[in-house]
C-alpha atoms as a PDB file:
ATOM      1  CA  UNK A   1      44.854  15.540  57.232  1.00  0.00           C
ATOM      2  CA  UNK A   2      44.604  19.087  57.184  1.00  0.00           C
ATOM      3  CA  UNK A   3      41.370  21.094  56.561  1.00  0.00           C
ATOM      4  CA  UNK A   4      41.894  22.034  53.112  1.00  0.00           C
ATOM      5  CA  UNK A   5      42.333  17.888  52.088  1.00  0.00           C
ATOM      6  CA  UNK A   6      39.195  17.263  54.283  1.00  0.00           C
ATOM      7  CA  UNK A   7      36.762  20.255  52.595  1.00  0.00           C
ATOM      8  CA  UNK A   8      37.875  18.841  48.837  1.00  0.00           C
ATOM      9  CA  UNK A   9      36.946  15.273  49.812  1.00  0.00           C
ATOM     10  CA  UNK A  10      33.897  16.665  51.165  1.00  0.00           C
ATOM     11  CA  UNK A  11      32.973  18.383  48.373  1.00  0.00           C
ATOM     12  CA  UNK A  12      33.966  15.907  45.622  1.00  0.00           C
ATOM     13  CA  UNK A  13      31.484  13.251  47.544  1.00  0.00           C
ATOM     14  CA  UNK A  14      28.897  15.720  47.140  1.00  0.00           C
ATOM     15  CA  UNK A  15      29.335  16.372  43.652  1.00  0.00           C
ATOM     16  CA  UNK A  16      29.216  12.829  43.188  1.00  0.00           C
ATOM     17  CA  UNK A  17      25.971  12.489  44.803  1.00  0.00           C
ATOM     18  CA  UNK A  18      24.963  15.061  42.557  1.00  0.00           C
ATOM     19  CA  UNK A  19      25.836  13.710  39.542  1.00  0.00           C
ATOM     20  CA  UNK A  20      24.690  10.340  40.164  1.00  0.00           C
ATOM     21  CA  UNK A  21      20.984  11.569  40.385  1.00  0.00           C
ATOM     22  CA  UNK A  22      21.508  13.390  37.361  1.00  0.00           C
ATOM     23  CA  UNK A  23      19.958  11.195  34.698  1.00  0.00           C
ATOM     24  CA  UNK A  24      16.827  10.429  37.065  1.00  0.00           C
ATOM     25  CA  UNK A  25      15.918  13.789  36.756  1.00  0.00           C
ATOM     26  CA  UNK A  26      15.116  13.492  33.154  1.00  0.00           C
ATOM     27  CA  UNK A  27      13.558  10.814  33.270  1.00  0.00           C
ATOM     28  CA  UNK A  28       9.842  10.477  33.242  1.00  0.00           C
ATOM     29  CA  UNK A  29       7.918   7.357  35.216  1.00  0.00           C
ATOM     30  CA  UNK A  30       4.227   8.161  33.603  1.00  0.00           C
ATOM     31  CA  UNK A  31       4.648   6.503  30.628  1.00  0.00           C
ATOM     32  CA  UNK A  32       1.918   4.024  29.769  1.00  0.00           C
ATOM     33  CA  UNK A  33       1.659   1.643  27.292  1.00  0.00           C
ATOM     34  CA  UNK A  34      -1.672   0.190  25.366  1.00  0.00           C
ATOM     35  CA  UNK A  35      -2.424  -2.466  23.099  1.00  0.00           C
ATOM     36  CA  UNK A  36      -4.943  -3.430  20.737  1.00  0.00           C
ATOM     37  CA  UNK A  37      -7.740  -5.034  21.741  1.00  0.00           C
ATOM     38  CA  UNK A  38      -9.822  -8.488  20.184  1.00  0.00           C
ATOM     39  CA  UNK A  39     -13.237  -5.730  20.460  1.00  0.00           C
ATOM     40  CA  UNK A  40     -10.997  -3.345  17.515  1.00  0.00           C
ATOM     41  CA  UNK A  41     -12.470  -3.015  14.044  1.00  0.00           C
ATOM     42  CA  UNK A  42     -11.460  -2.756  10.544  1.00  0.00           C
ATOM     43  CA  UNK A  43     -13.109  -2.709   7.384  1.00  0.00           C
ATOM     44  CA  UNK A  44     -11.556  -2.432   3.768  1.00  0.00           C
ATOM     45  CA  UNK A  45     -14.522  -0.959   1.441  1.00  0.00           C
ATOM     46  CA  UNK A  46     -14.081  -0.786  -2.547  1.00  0.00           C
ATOM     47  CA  UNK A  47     -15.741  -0.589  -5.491  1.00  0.00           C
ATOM     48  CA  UNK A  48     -16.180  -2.578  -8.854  1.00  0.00           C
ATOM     49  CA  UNK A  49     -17.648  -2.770 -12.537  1.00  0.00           C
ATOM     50  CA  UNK A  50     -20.278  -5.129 -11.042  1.00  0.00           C
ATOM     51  CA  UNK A  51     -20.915  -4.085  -7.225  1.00  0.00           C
ATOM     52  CA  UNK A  52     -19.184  -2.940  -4.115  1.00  0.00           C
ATOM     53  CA  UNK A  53     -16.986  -5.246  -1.905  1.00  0.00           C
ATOM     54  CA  UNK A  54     -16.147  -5.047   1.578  1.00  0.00           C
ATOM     55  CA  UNK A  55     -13.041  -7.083   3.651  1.00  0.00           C
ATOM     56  CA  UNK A  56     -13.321  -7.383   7.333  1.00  0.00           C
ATOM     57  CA  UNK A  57      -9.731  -7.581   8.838  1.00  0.00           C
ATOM     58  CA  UNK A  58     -10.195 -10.161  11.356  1.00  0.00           C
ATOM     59  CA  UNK A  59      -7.109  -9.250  13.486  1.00  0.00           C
ATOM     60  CA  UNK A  60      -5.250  -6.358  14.137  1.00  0.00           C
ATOM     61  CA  UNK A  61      -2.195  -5.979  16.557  1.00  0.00           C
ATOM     62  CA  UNK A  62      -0.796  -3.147  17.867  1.00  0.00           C
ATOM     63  CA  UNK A  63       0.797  -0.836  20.854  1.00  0.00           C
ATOM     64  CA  UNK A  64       0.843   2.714  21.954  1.00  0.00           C
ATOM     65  CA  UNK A  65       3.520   4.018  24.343  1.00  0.00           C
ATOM     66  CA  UNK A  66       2.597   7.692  25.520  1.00  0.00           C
ATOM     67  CA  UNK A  67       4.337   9.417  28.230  1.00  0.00           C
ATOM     68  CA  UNK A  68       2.255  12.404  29.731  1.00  0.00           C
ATOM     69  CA  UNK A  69       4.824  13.612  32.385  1.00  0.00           C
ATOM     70  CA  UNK A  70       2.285  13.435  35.121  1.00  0.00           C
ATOM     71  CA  UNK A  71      -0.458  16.171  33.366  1.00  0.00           C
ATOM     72  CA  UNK A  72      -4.130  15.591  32.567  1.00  0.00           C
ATOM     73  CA  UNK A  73      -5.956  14.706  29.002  1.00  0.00           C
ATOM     74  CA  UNK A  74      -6.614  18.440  28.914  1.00  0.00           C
ATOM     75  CA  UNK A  75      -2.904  19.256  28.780  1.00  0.00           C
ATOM     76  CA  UNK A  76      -2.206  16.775  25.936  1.00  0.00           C
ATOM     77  CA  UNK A  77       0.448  17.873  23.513  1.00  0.00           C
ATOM     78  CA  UNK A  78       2.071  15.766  20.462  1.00  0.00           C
ATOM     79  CA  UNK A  79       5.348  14.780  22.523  1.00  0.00           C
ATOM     80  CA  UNK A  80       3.241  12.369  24.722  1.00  0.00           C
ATOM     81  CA  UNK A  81       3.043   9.859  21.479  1.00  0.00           C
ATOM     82  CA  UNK A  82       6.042   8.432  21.520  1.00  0.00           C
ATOM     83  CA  UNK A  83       5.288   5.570  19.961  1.00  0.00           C
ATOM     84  CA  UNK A  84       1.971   4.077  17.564  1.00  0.00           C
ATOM     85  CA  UNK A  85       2.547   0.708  15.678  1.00  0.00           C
ATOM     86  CA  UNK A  86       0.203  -1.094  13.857  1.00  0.00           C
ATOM     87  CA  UNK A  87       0.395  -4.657  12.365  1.00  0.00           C
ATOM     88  CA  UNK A  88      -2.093  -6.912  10.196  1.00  0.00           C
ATOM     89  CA  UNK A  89      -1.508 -10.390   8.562  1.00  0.00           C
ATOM     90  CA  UNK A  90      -2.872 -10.327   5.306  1.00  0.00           C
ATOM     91  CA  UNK A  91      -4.292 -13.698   5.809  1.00  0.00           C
ATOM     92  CA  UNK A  92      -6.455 -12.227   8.349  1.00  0.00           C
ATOM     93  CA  UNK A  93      -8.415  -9.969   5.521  1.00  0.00           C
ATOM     94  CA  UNK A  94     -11.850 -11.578   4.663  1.00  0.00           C
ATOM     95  CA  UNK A  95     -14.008 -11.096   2.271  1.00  0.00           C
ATOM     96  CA  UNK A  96     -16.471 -13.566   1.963  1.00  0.00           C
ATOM     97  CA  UNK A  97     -15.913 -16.505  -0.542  1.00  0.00           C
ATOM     98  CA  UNK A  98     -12.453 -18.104  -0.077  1.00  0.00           C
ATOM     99  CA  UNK A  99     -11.388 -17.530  -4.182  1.00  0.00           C
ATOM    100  CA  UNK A 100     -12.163 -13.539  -3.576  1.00  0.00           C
ATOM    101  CA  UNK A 101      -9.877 -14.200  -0.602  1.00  0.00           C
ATOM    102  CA  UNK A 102      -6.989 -16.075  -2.517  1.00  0.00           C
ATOM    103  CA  UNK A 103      -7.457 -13.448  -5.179  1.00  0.00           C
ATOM    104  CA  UNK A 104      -6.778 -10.386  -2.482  1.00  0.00           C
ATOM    105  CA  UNK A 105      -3.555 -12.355  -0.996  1.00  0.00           C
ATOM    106  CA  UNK A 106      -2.208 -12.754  -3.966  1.00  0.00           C
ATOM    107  CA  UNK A 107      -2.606  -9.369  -4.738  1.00  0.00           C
ATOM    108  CA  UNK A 108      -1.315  -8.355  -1.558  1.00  0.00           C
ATOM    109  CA  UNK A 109       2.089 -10.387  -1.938  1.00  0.00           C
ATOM    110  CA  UNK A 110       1.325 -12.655   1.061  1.00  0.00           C
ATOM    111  CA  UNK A 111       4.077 -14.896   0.985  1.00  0.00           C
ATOM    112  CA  UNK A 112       6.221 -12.175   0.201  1.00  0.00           C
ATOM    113  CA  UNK A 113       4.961  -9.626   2.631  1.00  0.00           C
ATOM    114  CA  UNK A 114       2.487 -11.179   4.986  1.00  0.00           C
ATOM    115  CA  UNK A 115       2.070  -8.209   7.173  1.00  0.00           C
ATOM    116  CA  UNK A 116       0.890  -4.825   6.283  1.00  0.00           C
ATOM    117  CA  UNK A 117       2.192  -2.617   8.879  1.00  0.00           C
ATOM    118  CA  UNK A 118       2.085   1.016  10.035  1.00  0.00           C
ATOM    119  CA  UNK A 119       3.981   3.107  12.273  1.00  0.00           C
ATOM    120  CA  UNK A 120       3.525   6.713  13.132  1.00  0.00           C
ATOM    121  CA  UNK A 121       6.536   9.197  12.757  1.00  0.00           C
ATOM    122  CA  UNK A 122       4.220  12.803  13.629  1.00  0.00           C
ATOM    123  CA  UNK A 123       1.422  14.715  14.699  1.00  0.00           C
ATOM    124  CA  UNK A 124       1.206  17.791  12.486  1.00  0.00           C
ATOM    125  CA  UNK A 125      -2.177  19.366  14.417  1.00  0.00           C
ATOM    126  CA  UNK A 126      -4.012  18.521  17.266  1.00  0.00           C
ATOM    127  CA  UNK A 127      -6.789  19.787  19.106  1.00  0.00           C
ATOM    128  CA  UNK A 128      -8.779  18.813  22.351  1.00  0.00           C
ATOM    129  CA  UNK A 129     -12.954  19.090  21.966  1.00  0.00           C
ATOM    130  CA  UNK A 130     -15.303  17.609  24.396  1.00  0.00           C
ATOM    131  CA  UNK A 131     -13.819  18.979  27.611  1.00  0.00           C
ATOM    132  CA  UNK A 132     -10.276  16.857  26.932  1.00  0.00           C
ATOM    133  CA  UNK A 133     -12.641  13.689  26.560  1.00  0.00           C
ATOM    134  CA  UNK A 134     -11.825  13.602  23.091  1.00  0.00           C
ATOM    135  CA  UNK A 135      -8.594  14.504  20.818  1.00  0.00           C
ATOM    136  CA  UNK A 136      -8.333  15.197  16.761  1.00  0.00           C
ATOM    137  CA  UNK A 137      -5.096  14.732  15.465  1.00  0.00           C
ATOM    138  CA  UNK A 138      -3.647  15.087  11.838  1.00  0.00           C
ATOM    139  CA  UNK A 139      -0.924  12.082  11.919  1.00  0.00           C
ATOM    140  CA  UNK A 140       1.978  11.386   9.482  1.00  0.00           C
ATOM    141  CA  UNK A 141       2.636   8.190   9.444  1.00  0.00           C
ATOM    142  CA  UNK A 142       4.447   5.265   7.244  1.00  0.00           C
ATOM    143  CA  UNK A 143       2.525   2.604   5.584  1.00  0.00           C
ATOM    144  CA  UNK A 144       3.777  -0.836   4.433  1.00  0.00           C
ATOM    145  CA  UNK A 145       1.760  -2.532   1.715  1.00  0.00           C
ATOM    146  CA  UNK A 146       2.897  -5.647   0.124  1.00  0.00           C
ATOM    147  CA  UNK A 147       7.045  -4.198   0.761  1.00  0.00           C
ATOM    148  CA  UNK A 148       6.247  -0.871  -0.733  1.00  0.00           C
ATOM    149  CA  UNK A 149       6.139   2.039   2.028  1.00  0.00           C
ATOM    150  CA  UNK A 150       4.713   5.087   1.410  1.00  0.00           C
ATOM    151  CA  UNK A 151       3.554   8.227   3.985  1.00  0.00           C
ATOM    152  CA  UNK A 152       0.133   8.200   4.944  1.00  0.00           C
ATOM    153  CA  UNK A 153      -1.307  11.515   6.412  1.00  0.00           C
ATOM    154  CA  UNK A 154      -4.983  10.977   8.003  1.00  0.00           C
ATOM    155  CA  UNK A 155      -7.218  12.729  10.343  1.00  0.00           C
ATOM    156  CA  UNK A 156      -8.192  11.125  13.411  1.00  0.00           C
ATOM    157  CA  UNK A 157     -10.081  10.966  16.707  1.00  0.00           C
ATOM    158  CA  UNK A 158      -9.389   9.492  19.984  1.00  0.00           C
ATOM    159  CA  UNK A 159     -12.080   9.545  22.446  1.00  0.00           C
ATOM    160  CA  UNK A 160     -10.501   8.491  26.296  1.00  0.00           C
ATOM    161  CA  UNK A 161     -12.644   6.082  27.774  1.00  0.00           C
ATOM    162  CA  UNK A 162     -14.363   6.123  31.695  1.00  0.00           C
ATOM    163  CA  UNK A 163     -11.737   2.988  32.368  1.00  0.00           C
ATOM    164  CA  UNK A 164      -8.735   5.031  30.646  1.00  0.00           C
ATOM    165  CA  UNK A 165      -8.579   2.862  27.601  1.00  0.00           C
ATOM    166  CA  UNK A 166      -8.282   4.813  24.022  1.00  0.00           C
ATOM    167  CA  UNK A 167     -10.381   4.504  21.156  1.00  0.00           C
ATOM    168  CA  UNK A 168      -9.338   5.704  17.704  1.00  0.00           C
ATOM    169  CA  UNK A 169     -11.159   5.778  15.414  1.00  0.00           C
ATOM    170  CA  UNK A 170     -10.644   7.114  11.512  1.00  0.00           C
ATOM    171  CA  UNK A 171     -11.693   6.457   8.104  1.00  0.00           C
ATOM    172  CA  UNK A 172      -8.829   6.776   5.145  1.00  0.00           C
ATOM    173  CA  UNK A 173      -9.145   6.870   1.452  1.00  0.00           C
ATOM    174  CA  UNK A 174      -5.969   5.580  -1.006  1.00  0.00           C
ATOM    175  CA  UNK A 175      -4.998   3.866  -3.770  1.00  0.00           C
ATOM    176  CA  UNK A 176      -3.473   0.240  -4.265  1.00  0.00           C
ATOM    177  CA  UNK A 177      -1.507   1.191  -7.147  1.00  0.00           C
ATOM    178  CA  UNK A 178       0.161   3.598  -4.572  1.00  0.00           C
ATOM    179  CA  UNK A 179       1.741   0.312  -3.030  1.00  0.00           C
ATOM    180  CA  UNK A 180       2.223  -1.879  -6.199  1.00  0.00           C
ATOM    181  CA  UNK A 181      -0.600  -3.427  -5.930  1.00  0.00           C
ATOM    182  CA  UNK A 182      -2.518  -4.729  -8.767  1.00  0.00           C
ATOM    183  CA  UNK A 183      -6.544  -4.396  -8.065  1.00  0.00           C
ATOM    184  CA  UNK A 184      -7.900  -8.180  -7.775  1.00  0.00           C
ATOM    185  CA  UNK A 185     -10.496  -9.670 -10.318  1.00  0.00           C
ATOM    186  CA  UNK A 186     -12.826 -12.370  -9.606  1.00  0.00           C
ATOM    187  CA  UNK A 187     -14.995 -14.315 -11.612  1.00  0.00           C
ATOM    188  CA  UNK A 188     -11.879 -14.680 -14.409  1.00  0.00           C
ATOM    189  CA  UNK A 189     -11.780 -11.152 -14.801  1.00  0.00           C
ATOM    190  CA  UNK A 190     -15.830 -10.258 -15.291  1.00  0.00           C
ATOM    191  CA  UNK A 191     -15.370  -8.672 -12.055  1.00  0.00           C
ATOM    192  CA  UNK A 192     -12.568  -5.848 -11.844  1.00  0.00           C
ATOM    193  CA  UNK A 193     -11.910  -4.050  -8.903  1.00  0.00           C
ATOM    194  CA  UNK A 194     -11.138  -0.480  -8.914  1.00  0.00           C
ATOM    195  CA  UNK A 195      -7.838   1.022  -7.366  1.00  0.00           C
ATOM    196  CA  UNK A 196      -9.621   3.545  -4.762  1.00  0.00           C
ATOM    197  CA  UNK A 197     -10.391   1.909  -1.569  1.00  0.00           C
ATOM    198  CA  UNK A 198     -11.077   3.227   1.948  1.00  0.00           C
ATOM    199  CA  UNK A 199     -10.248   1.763   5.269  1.00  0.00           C
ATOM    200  CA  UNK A 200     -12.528   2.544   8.171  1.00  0.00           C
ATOM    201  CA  UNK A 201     -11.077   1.659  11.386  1.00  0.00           C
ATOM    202  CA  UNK A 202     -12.749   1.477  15.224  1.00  0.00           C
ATOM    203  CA  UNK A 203      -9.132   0.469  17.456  1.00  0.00           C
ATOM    204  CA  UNK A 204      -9.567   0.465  21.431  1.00  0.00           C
ATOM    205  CA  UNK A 205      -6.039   0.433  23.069  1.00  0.00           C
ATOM    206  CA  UNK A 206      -6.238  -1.013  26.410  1.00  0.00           C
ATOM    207  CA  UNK A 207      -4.042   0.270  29.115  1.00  0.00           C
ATOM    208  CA  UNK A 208      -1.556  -2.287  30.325  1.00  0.00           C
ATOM    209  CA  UNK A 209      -1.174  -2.647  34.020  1.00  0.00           C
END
């Protein structure tokens, strides 16, 4: 085997080596994922013709997959979210007296649609505050009421805990009729709901190990 066979053979093993590390360069290992924890909060708050009403959502699930590529909170930028999704059964919505409750699911299309879920597609602004302890974001995101989707823009905070959990909190103002859903009555109809509601939420994601 003469030199010239010996440096090609040498040189196609290295480029082979080469290659093979190729997609590990890309690739990131600080991604870190969170979920929802039982301490979360959310509250549905409307109005009616008689008084206001409030529904505690008993259970929320949920994950968070962000991928920081090694850097500190004070170098956040949108491309660490790679992934926000949010589910709720619609049984878990309480409101007090169980024929408000049957009213709401029925509104609600449970047995239908018995999740409402949300997942977010973009961050449109962001901005660190508090020394990188704390993050406001303007998210687009897509919400599924009852099997009718529509984008949901809202204004949030998420404040990074001693223990490196997240909390985000938000409040959001919309309509039902935006999702197809008819406002409940109670009381055969002496009590009518209105269509605006807001949803004030308090969500800590817990890092997973």
């Amino acid at each position: 085997m003469n030199y010239k066979v010996l440096l090609r053979i040498f040189l196609s093993a290295c480029l082979a080596v080469f290659i093979s590390t190729l997609p590990s360069l890309g690739q990131n290992t600080t991604s870190s994922r969170y979920e929802v924890a039982e301490e979360s909060s959310m509250t549905i708050i409307g109005t009616s013709n008689v008084t206001d009403w409030d529904a505690a959502v008993q259970t929320v699930n949920g994950s968070m997959l962000l991928n920081s590529g090694g850097r500190n909170w004070s170098e956040v930028d949108p491309s660490w979210f790679e992934e926000v999704y949010i589910s709720i059964p619609v049984s878990d919505i309480d409101s007090g007296p169980k024929p408000m409750n049957d009213n709401i699911y029925s509104a609600l299309k449970q047995e239908e649609h018995p999740e409402i879920i949300y997942r977010l597609e973009d961050i449109r602004e962001m901005a660190v505050t508090d020394n990188g302890e704390q993050l406001e974001l303007t998210v687009n995101g897509v919400l599924s009421v009852a099997g009718k989707e529509q984008d949901l823009n809202q204004l949030i905070r998420i404040n990074i805990l001693e223990n490196g959990d997240l909390e985000v909190t938000g409040s959001t103002d919309m309509k039902m009729t935006d999702f197809n859903v008819t406002p409940p009555t109670f009381m055969r109809g002496a009590l009518t709901t209105d269509e605006n509601i807001t949803v004030e939420f308090q969500l800590v994601f817990k890092i997973q190990a």
